[in-house]
C-alpha atoms as a PDB file:
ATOM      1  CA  UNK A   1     -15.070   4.790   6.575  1.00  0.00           C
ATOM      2  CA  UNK A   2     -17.776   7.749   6.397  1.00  0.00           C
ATOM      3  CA  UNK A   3     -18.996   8.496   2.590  1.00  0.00           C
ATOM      4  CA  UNK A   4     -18.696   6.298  -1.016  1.00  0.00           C
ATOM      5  CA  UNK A   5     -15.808   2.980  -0.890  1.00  0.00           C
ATOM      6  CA  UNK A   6     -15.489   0.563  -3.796  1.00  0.00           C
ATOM      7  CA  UNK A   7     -16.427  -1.685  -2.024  1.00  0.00           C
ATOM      8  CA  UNK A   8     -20.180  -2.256  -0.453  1.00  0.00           C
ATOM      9  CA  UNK A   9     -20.446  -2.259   3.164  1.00  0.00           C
ATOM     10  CA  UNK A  10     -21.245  -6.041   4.720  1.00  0.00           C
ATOM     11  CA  UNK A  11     -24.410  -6.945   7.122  1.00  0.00           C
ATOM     12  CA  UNK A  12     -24.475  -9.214   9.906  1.00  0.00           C
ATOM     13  CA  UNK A  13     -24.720 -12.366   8.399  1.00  0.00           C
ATOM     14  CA  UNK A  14     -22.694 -11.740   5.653  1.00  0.00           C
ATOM     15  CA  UNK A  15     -20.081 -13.376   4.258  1.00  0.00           C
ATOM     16  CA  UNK A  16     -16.815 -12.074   4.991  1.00  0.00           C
ATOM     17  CA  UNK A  17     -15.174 -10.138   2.026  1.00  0.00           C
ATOM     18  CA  UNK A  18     -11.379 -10.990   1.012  1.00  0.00           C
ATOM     19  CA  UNK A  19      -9.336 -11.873  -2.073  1.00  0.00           C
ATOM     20  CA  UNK A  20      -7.559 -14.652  -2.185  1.00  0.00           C
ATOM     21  CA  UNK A  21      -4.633 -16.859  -4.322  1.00  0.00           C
ATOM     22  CA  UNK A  22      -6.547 -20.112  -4.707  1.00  0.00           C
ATOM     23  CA  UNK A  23      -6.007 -23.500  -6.637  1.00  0.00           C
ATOM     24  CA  UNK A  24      -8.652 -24.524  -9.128  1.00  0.00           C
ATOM     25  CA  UNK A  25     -10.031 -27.610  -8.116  1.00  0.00           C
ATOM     26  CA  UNK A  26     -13.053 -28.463 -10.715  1.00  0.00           C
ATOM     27  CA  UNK A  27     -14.063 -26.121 -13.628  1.00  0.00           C
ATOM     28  CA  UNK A  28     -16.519 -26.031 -16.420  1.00  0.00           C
ATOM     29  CA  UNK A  29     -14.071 -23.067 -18.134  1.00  0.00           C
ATOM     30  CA  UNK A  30     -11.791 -24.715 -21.282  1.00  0.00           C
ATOM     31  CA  UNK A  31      -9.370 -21.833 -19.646  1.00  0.00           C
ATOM     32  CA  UNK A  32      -8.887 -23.218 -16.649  1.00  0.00           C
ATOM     33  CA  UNK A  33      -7.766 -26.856 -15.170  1.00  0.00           C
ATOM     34  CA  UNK A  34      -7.452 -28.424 -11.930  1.00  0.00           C
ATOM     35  CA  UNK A  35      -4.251 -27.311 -10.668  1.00  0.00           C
ATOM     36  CA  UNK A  36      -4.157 -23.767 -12.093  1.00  0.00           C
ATOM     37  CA  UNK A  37      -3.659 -20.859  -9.912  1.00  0.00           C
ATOM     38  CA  UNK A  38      -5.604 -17.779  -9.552  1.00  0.00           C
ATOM     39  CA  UNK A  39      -6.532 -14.740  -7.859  1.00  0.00           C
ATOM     40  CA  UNK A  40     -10.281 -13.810  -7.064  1.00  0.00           C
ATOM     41  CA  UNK A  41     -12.840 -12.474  -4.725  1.00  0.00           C
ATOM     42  CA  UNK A  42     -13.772 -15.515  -2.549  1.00  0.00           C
ATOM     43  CA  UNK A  43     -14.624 -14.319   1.160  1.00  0.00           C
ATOM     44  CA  UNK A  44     -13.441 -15.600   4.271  1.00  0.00           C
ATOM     45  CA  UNK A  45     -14.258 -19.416   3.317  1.00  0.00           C
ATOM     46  CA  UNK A  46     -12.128 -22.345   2.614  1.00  0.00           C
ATOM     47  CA  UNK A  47     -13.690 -23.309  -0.695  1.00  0.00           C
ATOM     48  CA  UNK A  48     -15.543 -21.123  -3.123  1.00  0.00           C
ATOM     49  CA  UNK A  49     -17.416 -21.364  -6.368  1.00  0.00           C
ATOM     50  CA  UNK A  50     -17.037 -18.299  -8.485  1.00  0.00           C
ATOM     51  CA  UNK A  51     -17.585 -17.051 -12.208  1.00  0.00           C
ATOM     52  CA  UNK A  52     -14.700 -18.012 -14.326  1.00  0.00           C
ATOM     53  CA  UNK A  53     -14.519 -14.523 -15.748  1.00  0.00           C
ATOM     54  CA  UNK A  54     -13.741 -13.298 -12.518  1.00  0.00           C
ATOM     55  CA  UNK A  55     -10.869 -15.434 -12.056  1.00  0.00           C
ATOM     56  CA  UNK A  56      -7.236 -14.166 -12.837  1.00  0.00           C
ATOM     57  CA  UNK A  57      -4.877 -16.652 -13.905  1.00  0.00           C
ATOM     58  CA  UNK A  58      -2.035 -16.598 -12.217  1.00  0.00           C
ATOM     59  CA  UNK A  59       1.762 -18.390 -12.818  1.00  0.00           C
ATOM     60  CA  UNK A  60       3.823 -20.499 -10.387  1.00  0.00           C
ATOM     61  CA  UNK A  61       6.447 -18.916  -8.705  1.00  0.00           C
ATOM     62  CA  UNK A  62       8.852 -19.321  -5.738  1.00  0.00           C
ATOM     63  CA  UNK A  63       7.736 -17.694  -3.327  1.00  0.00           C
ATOM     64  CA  UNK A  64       3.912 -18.059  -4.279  1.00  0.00           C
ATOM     65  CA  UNK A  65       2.786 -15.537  -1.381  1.00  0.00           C
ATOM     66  CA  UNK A  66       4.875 -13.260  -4.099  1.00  0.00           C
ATOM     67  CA  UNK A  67       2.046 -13.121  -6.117  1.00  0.00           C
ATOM     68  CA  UNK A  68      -0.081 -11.390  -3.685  1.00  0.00           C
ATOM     69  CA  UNK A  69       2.879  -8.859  -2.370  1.00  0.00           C
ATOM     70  CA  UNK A  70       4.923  -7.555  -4.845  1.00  0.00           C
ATOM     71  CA  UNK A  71       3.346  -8.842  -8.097  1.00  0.00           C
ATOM     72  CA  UNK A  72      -0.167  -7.962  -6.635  1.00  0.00           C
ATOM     73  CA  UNK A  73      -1.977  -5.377  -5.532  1.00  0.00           C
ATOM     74  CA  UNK A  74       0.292  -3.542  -2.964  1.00  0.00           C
ATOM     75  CA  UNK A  75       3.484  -3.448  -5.591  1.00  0.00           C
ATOM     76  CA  UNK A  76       1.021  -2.362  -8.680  1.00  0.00           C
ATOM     77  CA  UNK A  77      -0.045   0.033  -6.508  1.00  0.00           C
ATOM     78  CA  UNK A  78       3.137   1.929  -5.157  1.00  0.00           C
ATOM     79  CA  UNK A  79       4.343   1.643  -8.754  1.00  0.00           C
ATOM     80  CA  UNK A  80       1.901   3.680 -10.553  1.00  0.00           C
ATOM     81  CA  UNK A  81       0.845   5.534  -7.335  1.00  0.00           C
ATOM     82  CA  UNK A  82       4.399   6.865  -7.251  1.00  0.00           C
ATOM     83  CA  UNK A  83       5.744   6.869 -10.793  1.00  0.00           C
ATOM     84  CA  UNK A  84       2.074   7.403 -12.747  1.00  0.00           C
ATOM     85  CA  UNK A  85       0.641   9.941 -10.007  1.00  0.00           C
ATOM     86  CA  UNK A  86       3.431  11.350  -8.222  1.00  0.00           C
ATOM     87  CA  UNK A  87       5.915  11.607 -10.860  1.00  0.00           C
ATOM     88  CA  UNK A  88       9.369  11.725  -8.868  1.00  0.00           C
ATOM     89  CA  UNK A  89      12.275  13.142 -10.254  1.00  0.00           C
ATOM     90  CA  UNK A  90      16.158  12.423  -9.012  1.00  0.00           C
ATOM     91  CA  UNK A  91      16.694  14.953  -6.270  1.00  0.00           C
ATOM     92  CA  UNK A  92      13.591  15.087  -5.492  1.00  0.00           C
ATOM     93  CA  UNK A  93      11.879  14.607  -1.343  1.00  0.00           C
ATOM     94  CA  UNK A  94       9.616  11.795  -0.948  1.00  0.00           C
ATOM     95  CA  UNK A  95       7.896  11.226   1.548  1.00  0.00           C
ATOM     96  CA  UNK A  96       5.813   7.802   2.526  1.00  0.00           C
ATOM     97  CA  UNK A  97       2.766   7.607   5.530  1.00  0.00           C
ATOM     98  CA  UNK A  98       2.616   3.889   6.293  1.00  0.00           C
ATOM     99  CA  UNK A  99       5.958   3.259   4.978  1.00  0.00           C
ATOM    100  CA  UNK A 100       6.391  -0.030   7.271  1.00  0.00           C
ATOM    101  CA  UNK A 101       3.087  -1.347   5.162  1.00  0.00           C
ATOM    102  CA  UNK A 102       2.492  -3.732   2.247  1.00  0.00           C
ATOM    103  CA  UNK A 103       2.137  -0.468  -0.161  1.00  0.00           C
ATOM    104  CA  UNK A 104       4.306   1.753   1.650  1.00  0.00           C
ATOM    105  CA  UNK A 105       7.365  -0.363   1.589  1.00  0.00           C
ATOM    106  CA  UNK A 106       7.672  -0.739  -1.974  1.00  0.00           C
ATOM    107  CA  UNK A 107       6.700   2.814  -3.146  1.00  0.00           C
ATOM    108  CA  UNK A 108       9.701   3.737  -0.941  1.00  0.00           C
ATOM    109  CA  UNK A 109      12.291   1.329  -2.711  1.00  0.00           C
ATOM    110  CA  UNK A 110      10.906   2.528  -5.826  1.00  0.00           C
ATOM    111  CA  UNK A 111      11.920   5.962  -4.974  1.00  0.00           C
ATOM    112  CA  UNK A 112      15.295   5.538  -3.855  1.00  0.00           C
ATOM    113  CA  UNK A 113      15.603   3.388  -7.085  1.00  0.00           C
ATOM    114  CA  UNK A 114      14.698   6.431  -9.156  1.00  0.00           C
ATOM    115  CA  UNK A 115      16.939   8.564  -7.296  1.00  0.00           C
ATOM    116  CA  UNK A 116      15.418  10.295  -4.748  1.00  0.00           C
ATOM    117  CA  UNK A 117      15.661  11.154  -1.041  1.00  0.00           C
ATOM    118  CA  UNK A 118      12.941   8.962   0.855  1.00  0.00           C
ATOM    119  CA  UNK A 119      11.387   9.801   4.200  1.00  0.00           C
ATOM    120  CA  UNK A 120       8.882   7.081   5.772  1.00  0.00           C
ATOM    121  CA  UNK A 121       6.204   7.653   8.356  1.00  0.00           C
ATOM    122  CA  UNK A 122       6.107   4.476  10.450  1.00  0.00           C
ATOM    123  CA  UNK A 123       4.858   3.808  14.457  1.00  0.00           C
ATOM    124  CA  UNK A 124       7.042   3.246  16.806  1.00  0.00           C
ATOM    125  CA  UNK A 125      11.550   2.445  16.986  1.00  0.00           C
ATOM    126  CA  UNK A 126      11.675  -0.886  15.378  1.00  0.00           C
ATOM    127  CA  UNK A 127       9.494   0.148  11.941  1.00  0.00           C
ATOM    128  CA  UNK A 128      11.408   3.458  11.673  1.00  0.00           C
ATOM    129  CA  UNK A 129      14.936   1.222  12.034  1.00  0.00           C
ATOM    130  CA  UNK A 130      13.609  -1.260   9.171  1.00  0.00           C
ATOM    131  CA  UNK A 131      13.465   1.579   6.776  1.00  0.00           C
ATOM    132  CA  UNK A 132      16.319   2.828   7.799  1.00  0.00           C
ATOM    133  CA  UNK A 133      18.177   0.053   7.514  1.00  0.00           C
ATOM    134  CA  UNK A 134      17.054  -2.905   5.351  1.00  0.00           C
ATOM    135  CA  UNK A 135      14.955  -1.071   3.437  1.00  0.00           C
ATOM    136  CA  UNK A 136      17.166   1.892   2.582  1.00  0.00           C
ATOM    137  CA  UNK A 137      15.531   4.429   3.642  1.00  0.00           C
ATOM    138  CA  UNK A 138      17.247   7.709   4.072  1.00  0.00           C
ATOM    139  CA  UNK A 139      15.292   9.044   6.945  1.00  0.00           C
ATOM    140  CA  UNK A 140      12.240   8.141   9.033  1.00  0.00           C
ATOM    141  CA  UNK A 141      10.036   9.767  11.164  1.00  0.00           C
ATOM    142  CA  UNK A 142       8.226   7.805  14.309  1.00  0.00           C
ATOM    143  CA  UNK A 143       4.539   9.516  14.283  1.00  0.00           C
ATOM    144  CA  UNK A 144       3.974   8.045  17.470  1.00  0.00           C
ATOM    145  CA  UNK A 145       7.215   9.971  19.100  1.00  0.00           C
ATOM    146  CA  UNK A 146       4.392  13.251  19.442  1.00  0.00           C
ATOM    147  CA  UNK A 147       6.952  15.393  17.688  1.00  0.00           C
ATOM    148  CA  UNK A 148       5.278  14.794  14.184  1.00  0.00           C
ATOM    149  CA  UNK A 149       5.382  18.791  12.603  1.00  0.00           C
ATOM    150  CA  UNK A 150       9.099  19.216  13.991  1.00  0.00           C
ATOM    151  CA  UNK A 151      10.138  15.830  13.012  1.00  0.00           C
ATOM    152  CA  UNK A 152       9.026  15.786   9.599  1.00  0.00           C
ATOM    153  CA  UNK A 153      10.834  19.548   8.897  1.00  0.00           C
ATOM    154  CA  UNK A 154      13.834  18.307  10.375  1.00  0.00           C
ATOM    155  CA  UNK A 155      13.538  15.410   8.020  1.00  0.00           C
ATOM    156  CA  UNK A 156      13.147  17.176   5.223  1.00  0.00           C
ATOM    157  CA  UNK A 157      14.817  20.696   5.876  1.00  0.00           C
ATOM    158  CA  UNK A 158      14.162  21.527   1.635  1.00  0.00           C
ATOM    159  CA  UNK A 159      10.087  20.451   1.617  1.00  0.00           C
ATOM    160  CA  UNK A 160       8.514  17.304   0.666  1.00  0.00           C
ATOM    161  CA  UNK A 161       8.513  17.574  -3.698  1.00  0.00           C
ATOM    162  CA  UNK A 162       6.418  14.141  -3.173  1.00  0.00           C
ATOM    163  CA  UNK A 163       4.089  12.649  -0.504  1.00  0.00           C
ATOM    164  CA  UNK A 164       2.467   9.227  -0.776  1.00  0.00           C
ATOM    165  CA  UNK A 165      -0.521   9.522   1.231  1.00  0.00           C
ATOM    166  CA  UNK A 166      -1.792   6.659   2.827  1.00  0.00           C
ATOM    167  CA  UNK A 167      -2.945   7.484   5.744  1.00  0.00           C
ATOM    168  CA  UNK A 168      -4.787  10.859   5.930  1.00  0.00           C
ATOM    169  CA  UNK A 169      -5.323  12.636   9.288  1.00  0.00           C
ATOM    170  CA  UNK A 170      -2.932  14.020  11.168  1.00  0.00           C
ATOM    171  CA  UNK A 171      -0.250  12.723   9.162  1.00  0.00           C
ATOM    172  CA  UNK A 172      -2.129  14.087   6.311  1.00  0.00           C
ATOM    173  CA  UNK A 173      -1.838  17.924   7.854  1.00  0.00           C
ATOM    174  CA  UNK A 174       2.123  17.425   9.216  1.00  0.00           C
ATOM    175  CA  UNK A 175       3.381  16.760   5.386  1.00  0.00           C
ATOM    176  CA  UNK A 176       0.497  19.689   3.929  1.00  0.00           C
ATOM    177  CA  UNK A 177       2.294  22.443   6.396  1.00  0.00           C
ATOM    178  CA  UNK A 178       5.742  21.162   5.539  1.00  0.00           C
ATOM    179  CA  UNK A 179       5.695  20.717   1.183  1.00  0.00           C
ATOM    180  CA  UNK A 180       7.498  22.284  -1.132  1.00  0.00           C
ATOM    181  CA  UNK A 181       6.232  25.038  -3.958  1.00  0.00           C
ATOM    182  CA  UNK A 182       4.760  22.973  -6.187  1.00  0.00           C
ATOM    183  CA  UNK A 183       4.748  19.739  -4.803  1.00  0.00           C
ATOM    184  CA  UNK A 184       2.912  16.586  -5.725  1.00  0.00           C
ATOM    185  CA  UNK A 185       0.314  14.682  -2.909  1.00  0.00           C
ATOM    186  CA  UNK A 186      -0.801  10.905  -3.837  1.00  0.00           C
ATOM    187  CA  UNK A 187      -3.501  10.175  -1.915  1.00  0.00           C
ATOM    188  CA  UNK A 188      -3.397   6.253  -1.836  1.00  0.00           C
ATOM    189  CA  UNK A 189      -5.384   5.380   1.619  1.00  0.00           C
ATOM    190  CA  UNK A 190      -6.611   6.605   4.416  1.00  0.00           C
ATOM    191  CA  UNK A 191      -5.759   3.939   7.449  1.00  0.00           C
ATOM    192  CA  UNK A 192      -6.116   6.604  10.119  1.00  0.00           C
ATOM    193  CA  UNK A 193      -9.995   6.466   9.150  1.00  0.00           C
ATOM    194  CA  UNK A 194     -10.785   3.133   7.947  1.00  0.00           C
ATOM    195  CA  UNK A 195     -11.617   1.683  11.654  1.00  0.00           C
ATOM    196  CA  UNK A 196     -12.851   5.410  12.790  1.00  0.00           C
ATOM    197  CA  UNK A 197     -16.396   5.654  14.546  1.00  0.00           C
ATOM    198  CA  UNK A 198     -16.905   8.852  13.293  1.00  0.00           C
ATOM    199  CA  UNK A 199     -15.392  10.754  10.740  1.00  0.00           C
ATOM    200  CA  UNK A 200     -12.796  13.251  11.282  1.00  0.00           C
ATOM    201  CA  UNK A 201     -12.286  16.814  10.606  1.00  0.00           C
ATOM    202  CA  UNK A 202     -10.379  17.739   6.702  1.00  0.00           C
ATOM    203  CA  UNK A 203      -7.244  18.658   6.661  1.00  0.00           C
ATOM    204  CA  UNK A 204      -6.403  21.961   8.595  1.00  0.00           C
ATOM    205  CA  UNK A 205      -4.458  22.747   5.629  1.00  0.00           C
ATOM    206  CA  UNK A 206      -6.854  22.540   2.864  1.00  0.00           C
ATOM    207  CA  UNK A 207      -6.769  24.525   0.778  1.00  0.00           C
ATOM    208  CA  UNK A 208      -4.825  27.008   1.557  1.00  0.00           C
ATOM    209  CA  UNK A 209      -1.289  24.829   1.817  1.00  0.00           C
ATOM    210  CA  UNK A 210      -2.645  23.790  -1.632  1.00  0.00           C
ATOM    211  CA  UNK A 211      -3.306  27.489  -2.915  1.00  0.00           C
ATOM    212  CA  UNK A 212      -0.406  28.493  -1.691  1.00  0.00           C
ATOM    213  CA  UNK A 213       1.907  26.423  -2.652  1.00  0.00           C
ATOM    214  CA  UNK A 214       0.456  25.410  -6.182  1.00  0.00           C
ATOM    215  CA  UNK A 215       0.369  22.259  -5.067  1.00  0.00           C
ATOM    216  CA  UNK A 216      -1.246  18.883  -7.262  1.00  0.00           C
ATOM    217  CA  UNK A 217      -3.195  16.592  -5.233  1.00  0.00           C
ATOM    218  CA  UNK A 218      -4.327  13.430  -7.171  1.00  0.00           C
ATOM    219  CA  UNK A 219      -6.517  10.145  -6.039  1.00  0.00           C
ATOM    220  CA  UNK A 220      -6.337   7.011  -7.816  1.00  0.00           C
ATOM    221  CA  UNK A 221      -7.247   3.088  -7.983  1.00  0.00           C
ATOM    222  CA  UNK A 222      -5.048   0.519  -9.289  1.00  0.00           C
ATOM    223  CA  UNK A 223      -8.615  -0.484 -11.566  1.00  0.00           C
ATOM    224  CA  UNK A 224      -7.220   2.681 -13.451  1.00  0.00           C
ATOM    225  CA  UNK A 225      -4.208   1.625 -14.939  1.00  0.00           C
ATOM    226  CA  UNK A 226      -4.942  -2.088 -15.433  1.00  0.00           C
ATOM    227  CA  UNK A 227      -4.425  -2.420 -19.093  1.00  0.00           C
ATOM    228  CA  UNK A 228      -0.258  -2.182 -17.924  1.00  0.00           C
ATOM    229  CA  UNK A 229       0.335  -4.939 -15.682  1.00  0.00           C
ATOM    230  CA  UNK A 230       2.426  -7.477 -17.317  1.00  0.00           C
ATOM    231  CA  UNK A 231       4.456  -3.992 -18.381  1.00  0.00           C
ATOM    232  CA  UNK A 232       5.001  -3.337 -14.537  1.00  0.00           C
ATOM    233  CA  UNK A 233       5.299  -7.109 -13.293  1.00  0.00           C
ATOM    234  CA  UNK A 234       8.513  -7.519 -15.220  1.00  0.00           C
ATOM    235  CA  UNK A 235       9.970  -4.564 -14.073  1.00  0.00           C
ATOM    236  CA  UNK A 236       9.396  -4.744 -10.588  1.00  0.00           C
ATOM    237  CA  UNK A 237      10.440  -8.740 -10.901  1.00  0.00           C
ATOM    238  CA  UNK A 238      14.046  -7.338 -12.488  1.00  0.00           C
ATOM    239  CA  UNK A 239      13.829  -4.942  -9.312  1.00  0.00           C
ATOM    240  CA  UNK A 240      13.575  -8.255  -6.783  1.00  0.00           C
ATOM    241  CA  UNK A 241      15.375 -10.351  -8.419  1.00  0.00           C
ATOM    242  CA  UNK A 242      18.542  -7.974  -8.445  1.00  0.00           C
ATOM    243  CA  UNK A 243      18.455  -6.847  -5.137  1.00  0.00           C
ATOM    244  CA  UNK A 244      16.965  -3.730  -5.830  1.00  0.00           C
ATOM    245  CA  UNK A 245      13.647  -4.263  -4.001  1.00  0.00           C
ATOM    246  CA  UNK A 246      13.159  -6.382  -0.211  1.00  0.00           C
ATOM    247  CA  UNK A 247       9.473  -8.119  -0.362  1.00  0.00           C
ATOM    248  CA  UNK A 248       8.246  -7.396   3.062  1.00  0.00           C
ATOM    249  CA  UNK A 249       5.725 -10.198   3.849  1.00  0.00           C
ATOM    250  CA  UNK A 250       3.820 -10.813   7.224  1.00  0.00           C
ATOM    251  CA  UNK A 251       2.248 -14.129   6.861  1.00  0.00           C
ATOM    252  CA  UNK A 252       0.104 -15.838   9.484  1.00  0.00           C
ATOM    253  CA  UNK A 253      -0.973 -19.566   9.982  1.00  0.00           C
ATOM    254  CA  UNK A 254      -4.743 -20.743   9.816  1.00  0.00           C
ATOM    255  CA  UNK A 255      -8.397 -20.111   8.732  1.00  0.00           C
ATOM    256  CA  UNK A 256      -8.967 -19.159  12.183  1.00  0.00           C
ATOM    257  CA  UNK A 257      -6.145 -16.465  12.583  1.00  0.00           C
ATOM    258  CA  UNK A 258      -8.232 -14.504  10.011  1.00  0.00           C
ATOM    259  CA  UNK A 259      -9.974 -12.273  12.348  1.00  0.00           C
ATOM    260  CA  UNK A 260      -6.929 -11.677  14.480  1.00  0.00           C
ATOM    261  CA  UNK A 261      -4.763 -10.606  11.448  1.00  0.00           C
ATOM    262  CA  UNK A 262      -7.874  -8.316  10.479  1.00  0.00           C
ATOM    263  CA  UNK A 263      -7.947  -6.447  13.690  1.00  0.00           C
ATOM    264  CA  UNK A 264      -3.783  -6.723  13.865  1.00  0.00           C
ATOM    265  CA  UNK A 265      -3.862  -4.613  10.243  1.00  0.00           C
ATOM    266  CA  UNK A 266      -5.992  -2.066  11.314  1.00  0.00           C
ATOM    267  CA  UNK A 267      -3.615  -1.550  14.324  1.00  0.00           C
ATOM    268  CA  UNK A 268      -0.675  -1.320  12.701  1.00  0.00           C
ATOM    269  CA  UNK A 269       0.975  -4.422  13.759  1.00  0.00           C
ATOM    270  CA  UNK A 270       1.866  -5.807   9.879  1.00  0.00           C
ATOM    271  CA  UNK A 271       5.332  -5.067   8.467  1.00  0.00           C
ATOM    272  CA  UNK A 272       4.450  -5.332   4.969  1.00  0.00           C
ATOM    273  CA  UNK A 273       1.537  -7.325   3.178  1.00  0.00           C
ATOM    274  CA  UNK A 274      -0.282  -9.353   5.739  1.00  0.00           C
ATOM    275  CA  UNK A 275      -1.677 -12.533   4.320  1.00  0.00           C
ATOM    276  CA  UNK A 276      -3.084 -15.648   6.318  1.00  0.00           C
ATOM    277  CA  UNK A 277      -1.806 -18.973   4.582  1.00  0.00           C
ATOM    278  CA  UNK A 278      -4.941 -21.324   4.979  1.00  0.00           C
ATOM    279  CA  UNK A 279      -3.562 -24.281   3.537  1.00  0.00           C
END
């Protein structure tokens, strides 16, 4: 990506960056114990010694990679992406980029939950048919079909009232040309430019889609609403554990998998959150 992240760009050298659920072996912390489970910033290694204060605690469940999917970053963030940002209403069109992703696929279910008609964005047959059909999806557009514009009006004959954003690009101009008077874009992520060389042109349709159609375009980071977790973990828990909401996980086996399953992400190949079990 071209301009500021929050997150500092790496060297050669470097340690590779990545969070990961961990098991406390040894601490100095009366909070913690050998045994405990927790969440924190420890690179691509296999053992890490980090600040205590920068640990999360973290509670067993069944299926632990849970804890990373749904109770973690991706399902914090298509909650209050969606519900905090987007503010759907029943009847309402939304609309998801990336909806075959960790984010993507639970912002979705969340939608049809709260009543509305959801449209997903995926690449290529066998995504779009997972939305479709295990997912619940009500319609799904195949970006990679080259129809993109035409699908996405035929999709949504009405206007998109909602678009989760989380891709940017050409995506990014299909859903400006085709939303509704007063609609609502969360911009979430940008995969189309994360593994870019250069950057790419803004959208054709800014501003004038926006002017036009008084539209509300918002950004956000999860960091923004983090004082409501436990709030938002037990709802979206009574969501799983009813039936309500499929976990889409894509786990791989290995330490040394880690690049491949890097490189895999960036290319779409994940169906939901990718995570590499090490142990």
């Amino acid at each position: 990506m071209h301009g500021a992240t929050y997150r500092a760009g790496l060297a050669s050298g470097d340690l590779m960056a990545g969070m990961s659920l961990a098991e406390v072996i040894e601490s100095r912390s009366s909070n913690l114990a050998p045994g405990d489970l927790v969440f924190t910033e420890t690179g691509w290694q296999v053992f890490a010694v980090v600040p205590a204060q920068t640990l999360t605690k973290l509670p067993r469940i069944e299926p632990l990679s849970h804890l990373v999917s749904i109770y973690g970053v991706p399902g914090l963030t298509a909650y209050f992406g969606l519900l905090e940002c987007g503010q759907p209403e029943p009847g309402d069109t939304v609309v998801i980029s990336a909806a075959g992703g960790a984010v993507g696929s639970i912002a979705g279910q969340i939608a049809r939950i709260k009543g509305c008609r959801v449209v997903g964005i995926a690449g290529g047959h066998a995504k779009c048919a997972l939305l479709t059909g295990e997912l619940g999806f009500d319609a799904a557009v195949d970006y990679k079909a080259g129809n993109l514009l035409e699908d996405l009006k035929s999709a949504c004959p009405d206007g998109i009232d909602v678009y989760f954003d989380n891709t940017g690009g050409e995506v990014l101009d299909a859903c400006l040309a085709n939303m509704a008077q007063y609609g609502r874009i969360v911009c979430c992520g940008a995969v189309s430019q994360y593994d870019a060389g250069t950057p790419g042109a803004g959208p054709s349709g800014f501003p004038g889609q926006a002017i036009l159609k008084s539209l509300t375009i918002r950004g956000f980071l999860l960091f923004d609403f983090l004082g409501e977790q436990e709030r938002v973990i037990s709802e979206l828990s009574g969501w799983v554990n009813t039936g309500q909401i499929e976990v889409c996980e894509d786990v791989l086996e290995g330490f040394d998998s880690l690049p491949s399953a890097l490189v895999g992400l960036l290319a779409g190949e994940n169906v939901g959150k990718r995570m590499v079990k090490v142990f």
